[in-house]
Protein backbone atom coordinates (compact mmCIF):
# COMPACT_ATOMS: atom_id res chain seq x y z
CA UNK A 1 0.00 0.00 0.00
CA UNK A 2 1.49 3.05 -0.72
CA UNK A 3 0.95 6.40 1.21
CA UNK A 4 -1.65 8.09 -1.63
CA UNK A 5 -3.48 4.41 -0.51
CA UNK A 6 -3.79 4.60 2.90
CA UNK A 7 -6.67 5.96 4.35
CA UNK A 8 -6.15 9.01 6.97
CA UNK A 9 -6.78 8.05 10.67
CA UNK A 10 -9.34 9.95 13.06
CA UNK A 11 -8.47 13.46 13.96
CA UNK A 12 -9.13 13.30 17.99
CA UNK A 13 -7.41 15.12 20.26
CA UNK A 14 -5.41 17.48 18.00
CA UNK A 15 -7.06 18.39 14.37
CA UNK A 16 -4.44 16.92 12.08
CA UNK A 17 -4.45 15.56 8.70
CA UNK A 18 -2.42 14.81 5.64
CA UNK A 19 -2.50 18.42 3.92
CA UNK A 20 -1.22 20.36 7.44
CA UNK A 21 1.67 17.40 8.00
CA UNK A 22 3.03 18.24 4.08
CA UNK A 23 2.81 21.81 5.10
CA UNK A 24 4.76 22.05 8.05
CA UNK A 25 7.23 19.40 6.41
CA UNK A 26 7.89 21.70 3.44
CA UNK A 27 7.71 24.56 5.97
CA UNK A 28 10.64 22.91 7.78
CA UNK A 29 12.42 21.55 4.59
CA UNK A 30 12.20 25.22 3.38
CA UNK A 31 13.67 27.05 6.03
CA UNK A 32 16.19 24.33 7.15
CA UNK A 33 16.45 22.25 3.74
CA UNK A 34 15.71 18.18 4.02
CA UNK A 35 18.24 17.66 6.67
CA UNK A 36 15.41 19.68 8.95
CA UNK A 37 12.64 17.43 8.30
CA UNK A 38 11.74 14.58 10.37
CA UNK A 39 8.47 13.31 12.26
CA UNK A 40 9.37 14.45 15.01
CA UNK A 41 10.00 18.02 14.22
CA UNK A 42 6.98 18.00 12.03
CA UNK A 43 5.03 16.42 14.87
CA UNK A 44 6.17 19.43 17.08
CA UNK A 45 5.27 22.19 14.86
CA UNK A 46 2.26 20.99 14.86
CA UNK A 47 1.25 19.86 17.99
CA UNK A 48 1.00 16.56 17.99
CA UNK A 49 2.76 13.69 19.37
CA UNK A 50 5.07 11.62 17.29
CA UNK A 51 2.95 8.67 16.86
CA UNK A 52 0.23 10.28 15.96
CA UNK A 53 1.90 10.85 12.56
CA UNK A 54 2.28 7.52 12.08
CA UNK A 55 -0.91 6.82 11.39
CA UNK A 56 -0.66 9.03 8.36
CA UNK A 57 2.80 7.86 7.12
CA UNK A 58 5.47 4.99 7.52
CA UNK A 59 8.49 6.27 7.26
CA UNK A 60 10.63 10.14 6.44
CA UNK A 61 10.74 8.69 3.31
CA UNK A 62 7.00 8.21 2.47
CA UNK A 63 6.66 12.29 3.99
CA UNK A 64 9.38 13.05 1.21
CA UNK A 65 6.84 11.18 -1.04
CA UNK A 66 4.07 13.53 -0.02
CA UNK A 67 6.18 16.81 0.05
CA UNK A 68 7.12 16.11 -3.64
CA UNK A 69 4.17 15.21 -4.85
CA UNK A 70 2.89 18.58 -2.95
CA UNK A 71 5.64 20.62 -4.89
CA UNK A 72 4.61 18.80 -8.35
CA UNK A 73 1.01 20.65 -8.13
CA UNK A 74 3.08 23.91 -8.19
CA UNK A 75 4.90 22.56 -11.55
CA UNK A 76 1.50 20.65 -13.19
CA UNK A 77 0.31 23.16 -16.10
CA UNK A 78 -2.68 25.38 -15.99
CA UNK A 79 -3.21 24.98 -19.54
CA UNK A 80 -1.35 22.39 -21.58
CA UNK A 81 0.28 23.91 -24.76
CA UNK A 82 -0.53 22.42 -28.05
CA UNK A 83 3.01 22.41 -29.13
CA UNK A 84 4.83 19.66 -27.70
CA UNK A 85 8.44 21.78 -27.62
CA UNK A 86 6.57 24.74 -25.52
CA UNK A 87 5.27 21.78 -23.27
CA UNK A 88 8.48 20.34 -22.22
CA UNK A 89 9.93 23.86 -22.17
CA UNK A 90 7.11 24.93 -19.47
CA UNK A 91 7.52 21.83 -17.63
CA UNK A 92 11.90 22.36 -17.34
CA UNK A 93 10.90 26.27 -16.27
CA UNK A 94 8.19 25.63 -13.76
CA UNK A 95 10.42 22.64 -12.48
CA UNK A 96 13.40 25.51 -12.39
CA UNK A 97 11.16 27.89 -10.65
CA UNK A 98 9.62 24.89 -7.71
CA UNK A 99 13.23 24.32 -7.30
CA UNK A 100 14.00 27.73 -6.49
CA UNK A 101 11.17 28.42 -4.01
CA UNK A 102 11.92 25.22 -2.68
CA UNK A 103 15.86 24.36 -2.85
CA UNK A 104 15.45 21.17 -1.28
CA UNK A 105 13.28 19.70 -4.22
CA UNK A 106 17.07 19.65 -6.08
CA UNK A 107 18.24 16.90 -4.03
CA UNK A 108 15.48 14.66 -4.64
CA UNK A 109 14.99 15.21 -8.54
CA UNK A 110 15.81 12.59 -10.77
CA UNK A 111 15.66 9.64 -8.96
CA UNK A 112 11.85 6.99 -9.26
CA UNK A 113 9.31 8.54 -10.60
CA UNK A 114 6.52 10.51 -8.41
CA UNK A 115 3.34 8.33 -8.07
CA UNK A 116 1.26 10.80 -6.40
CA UNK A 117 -1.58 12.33 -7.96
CA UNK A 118 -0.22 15.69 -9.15
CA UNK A 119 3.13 13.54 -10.64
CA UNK A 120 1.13 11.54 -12.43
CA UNK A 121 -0.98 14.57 -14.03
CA UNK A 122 2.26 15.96 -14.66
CA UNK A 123 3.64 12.75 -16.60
CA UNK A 124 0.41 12.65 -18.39
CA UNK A 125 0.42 15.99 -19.13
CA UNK A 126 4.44 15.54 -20.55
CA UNK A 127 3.37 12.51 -22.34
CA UNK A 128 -0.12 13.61 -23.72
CA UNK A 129 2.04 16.35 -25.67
CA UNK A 130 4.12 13.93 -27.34
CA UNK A 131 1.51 11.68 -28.53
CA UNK A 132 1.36 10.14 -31.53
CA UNK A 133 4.55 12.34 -32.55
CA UNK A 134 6.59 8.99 -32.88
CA UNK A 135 6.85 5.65 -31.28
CA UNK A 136 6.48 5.36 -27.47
CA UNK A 137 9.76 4.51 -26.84
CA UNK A 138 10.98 7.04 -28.54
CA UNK A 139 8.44 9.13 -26.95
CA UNK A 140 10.34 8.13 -23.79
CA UNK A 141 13.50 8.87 -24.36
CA UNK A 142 12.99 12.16 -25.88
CA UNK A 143 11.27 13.31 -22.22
CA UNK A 144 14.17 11.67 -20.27
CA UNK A 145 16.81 13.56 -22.15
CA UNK A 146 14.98 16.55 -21.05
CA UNK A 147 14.58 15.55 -17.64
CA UNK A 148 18.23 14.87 -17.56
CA UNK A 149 19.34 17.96 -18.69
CA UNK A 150 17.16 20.44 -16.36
CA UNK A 151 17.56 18.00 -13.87
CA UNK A 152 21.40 18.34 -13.90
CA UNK A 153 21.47 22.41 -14.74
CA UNK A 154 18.55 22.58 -11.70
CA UNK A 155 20.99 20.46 -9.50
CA UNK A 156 23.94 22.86 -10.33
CA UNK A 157 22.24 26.16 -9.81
CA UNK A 158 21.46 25.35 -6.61
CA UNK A 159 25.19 24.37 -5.53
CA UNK A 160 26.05 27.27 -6.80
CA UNK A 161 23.36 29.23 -4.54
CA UNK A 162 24.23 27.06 -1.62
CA UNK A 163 28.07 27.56 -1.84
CA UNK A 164 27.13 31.60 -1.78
CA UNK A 165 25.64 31.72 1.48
CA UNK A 166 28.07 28.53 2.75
CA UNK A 167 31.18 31.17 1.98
CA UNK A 168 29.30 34.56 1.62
CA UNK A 169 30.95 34.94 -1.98
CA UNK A 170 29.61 35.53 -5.42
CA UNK A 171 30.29 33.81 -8.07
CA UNK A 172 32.42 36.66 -9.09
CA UNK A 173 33.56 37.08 -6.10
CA UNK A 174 35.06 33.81 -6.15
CA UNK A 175 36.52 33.56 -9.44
CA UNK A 176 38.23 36.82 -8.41
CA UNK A 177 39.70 35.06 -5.38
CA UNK A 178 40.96 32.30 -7.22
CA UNK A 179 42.50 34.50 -9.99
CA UNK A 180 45.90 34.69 -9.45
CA UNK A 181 45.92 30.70 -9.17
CA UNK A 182 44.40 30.76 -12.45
CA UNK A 183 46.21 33.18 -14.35
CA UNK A 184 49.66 31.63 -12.92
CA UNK A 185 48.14 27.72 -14.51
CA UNK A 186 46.83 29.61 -17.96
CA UNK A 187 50.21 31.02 -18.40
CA UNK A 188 52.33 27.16 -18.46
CA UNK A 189 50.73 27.05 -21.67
CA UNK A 190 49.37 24.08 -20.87
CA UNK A 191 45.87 24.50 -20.69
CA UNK A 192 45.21 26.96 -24.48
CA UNK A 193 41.37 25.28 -24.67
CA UNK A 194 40.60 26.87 -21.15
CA UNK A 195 42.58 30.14 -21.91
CA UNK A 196 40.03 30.72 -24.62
CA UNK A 197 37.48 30.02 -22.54
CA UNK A 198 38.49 32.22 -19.85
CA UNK A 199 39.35 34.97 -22.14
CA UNK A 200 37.08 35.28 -24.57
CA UNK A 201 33.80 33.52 -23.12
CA UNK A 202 30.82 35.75 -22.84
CA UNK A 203 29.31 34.96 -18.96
CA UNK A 204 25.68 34.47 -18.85
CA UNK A 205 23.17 34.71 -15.77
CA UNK A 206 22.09 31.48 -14.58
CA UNK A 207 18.20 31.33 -16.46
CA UNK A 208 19.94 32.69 -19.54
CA UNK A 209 21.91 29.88 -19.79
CA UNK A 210 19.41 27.40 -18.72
CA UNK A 211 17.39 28.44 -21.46
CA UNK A 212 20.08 28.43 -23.82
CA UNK A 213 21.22 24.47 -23.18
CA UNK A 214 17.48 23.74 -23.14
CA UNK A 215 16.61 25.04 -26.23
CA UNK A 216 19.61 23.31 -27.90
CA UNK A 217 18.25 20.20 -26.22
CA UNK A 218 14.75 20.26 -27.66
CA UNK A 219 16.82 20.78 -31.12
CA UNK A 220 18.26 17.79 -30.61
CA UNK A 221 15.07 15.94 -29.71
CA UNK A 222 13.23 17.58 -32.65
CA UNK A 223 15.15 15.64 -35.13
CA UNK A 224 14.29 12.47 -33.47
CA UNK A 225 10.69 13.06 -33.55
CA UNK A 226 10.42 14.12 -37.10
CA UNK A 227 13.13 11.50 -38.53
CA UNK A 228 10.92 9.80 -41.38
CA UNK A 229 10.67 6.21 -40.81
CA UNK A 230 13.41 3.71 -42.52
């Protein structure tokens, strides 16, 4: 039986059901990221004793379970786009943009799918906008190579965002302290590919080059869905 399966337990003494135990987990998991969550802290803000969670929920686990599947209603589409490129591309931004309000959601992307009932509207909604573009499978692999990429530039924005406030330096701010390191390396000669780089690169803000990479990626996909048949 899974958690979406199990039926909720009386309310007596203290009010408490399924929707306010999500809350206060994301509340925690928001303000303290996942390491913050547990039943008993989520019992406490609430409340409630311990075991009384436990009638809603197994394990920290299954409350991850629900806490995703909460976030997944933010990143389910109010209207699903007829074009199956601006579908995928709302569903990488509106994952983006979950992941922002809620940093923790990085470190549990990617991994089994969601079962819940706003995961599954969002995989329907993914796959309804591929349908009968090609065959399933390759239906399938054309949404997990976008899943993998936003999944991976989601994962590394938020490093980034985590290392500022760990050391209390920008980006640029960094790169300037590790300058001289860097210039001293460039100029052994040894590395000419990164010297280009370094010199000549234009930097781009973090959504500009999330869009970027994910518009090249839905290139790529393109001309797997409209390869004519052999």
């Amino acid at each position: 039986m899974t958690v979406w399966d199990r039926p909720e337990p009386p309310t007596r003494p203290v009010p408490l059901d399924r929707e306010r135990i999500v809350a206060a987990a994301i509340a925690l998991a928001d303000e303290g990221g996942l390491e913050a969550v547990s039943v008993r802290k989520v019992a406490a803000r609430l409340n409630a004793g311990p075991m009384r969670l436990y009638g809603y929920l197994s394990t920290k686990e299954e409350l991850f379970d629900l806490m995703v599947d909460e976030v997944q209603g933010e990143i389910l589409p109010e209207e699903q786009p007829d074009d199956w490129r601006e579908a995928l591309r709302n569903l990488a931004h509106r994952t983006r943009q979950a992941a922002l309000r809620h940093e923790w959601l990085a470190d549990l992307l990617g991994g089994r799918p969601a079962l819940g009932p706003n995961g599954l509207a969002v995989a329907e909604a993914t796959l309804a906008a591929l349908d009968g573009l090609a065959d399933i499978d390759t239906v399938m692999r054309a949404v997990e190579t976008v899943s993998a990429y936003f999944t991976g530039a989601i994962r590394r924005e938020i490093t980034n965002l985590r290392a500022e406030r760990a050391t209390g330096l920008s980006e640029r701010d960094w790169q300037r302290t590790r300058g001289p390191h860097v210039t001293r390396m460039l100029a052994t000669g040894r590395f000419p590919a990164l010297a280009k780089v370094v010199h000549d690169s234009t930097d781009m803000d973090a959504e500009t080059s999330f869009t970027t990479g994910l518009d090249w990626v839905l290139d790529a996909v393109a001309a797997k869905l409209t390869r004519p048949p052999a």
